[in-house]
Protein backbone atom coordinates (compact mmCIF):
# COMPACT_ATOMS: atom_id res chain seq x y z
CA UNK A 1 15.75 27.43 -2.52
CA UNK A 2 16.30 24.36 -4.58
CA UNK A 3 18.35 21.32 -4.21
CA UNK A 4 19.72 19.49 -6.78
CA UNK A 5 18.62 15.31 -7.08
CA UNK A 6 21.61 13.17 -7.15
CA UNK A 7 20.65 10.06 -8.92
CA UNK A 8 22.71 6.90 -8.16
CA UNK A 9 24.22 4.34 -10.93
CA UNK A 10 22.96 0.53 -10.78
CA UNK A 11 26.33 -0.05 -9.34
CA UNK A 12 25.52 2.14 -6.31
CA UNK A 13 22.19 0.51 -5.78
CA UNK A 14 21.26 -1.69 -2.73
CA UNK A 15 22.45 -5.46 -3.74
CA UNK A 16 19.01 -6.48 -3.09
CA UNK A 17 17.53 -4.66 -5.94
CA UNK A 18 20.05 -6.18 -8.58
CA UNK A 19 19.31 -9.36 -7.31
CA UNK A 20 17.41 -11.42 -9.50
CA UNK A 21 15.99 -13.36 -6.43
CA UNK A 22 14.04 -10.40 -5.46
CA UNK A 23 12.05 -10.43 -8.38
CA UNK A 24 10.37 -14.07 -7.11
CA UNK A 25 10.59 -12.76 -3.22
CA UNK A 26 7.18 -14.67 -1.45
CA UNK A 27 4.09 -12.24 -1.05
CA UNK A 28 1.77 -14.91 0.95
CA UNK A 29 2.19 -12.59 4.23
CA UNK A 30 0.55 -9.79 1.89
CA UNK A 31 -2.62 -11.88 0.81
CA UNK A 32 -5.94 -12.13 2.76
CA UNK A 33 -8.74 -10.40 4.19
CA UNK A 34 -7.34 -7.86 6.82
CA UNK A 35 -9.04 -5.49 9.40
CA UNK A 36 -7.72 -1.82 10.20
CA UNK A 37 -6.70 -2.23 14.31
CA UNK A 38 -8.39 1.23 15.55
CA UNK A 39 -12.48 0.21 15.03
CA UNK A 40 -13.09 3.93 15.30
CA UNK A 41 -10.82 4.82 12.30
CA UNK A 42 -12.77 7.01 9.47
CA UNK A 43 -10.82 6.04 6.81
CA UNK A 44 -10.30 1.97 5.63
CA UNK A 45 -12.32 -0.24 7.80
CA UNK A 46 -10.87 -3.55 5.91
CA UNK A 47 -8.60 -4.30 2.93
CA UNK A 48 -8.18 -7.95 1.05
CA UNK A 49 -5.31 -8.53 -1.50
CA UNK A 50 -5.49 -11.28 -3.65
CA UNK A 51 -2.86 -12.99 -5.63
CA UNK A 52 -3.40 -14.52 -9.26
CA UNK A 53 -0.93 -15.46 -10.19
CA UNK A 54 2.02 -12.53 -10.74
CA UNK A 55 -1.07 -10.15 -10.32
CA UNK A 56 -2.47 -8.64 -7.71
CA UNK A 57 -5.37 -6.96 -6.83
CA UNK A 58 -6.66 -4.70 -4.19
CA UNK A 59 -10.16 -4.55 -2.08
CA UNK A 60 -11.09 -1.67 0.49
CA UNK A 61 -13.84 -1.22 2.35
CA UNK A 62 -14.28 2.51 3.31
CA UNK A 63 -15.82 4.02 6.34
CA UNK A 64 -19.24 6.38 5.30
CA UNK A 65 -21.82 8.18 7.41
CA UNK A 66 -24.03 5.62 6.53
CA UNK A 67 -21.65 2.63 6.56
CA UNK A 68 -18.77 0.93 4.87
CA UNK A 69 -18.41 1.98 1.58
CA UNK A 70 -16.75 -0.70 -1.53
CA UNK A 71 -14.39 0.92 -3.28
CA UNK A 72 -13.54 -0.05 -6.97
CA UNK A 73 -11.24 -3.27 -6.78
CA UNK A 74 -8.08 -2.35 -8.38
CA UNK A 75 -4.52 -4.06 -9.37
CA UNK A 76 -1.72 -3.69 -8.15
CA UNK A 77 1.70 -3.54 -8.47
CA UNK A 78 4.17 -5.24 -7.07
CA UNK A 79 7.67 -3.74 -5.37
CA UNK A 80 10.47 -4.97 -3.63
CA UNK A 81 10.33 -4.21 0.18
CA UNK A 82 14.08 -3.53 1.92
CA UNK A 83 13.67 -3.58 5.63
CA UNK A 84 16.21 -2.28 7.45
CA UNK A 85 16.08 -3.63 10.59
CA UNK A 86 16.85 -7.48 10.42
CA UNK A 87 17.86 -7.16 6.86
CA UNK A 88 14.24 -8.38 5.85
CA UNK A 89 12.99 -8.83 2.14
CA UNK A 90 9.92 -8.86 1.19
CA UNK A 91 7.18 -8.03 -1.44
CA UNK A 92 5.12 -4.75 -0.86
CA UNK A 93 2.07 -3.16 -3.21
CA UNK A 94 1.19 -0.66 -4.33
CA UNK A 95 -2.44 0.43 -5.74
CA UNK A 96 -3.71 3.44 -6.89
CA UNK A 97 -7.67 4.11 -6.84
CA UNK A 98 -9.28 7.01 -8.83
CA UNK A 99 -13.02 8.43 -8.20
CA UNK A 100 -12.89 11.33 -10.49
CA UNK A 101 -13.22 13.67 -7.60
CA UNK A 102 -10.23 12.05 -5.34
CA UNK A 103 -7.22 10.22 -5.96
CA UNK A 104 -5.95 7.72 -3.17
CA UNK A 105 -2.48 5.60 -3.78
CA UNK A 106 -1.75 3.06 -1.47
CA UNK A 107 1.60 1.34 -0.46
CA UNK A 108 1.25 -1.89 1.93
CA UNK A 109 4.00 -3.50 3.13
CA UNK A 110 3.84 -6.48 6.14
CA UNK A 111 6.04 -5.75 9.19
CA UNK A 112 6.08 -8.24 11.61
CA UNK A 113 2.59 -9.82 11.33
CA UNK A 114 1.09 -6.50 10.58
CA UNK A 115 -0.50 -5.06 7.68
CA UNK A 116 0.76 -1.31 7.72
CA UNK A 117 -0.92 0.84 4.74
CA UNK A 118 -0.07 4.37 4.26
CA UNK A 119 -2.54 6.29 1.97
CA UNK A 120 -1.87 9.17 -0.09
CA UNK A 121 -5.26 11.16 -0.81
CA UNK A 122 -5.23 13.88 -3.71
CA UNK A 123 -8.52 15.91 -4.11
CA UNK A 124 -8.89 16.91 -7.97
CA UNK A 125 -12.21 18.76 -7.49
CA UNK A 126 -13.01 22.51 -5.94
CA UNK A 127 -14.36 21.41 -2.39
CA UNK A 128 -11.61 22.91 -0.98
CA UNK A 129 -10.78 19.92 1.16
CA UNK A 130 -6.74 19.46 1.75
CA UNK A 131 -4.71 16.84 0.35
CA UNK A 132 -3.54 14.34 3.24
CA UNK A 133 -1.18 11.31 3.91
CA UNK A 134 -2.05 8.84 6.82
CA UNK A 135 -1.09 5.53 8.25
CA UNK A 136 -2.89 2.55 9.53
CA UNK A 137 -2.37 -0.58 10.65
CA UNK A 138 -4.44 -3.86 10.29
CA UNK A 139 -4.33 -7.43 11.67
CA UNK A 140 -5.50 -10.73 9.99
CA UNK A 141 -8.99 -11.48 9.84
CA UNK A 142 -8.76 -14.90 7.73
């Protein structure tokens, strides 16, 4: 069964996203060296965003069988972040990193003091491995 999108009109947008003061919002909470909370995760071990100037850019440090593993740095791009509890704004990324074999896009947003990533991974080869979302959270290291 399929269901039909219903696409809304600028006019029936959140004011927020018309507003041309979200397009300077402050993304300092965003930049910095952070480390993922659980130290037994298997997935990102650390992540640093940097800022230059309206760019971004993206570090991860992956977790191998032999150790961490650096992953490509990458830019990133920026989006506007509508909490809804507390009526927050904010600036969140988003970065997409491609290895030929695997495709992982990341979206981080900052929620109260914490880095929370949640990571799309795509698998483009025939391993037969399955496709997988996952969330993790990461405090500030710096």
């Amino acid at each position: 069964m399929t269901q039909p999108f219903a696409f809304k009109q600028s006019g029936h947008l959140h004011p927020a996203l018309t507003d041309p003061a979200a397009k300077t919002l402050n993304a300092d909470k965003l930049i910095g060296r952070w480390l993922n909370a659980n130290r037994e995760t298997q997935g990102i071990a650390e992540i640093r965003v940097e800022q230059d100037g309206e760019q971004f850019s993206v570090s991860i440090l992956g977790v191998g069988a032999d150790g961490l593993i650096e992953w490509p740095q990458t830019g990133a791009r920026a989006l506007a972040n509508l909490e809804e509890e507390a009526g927050q704004r904010a600036v969140a990324l988003a970065a997409t990193f491609d290895f030929g074999f695997m495709r992982a896009e990341t979206h981080l947003r900052v929620n109260k003091g914490v880095l929370v990533i949640v990571l799309f991974i795509t698998f483009s080869d025939d391993s037969g491995r399955a496709n997988y979302v996952n969330r993790e959270f990461y405090y500030r290291e710096d």
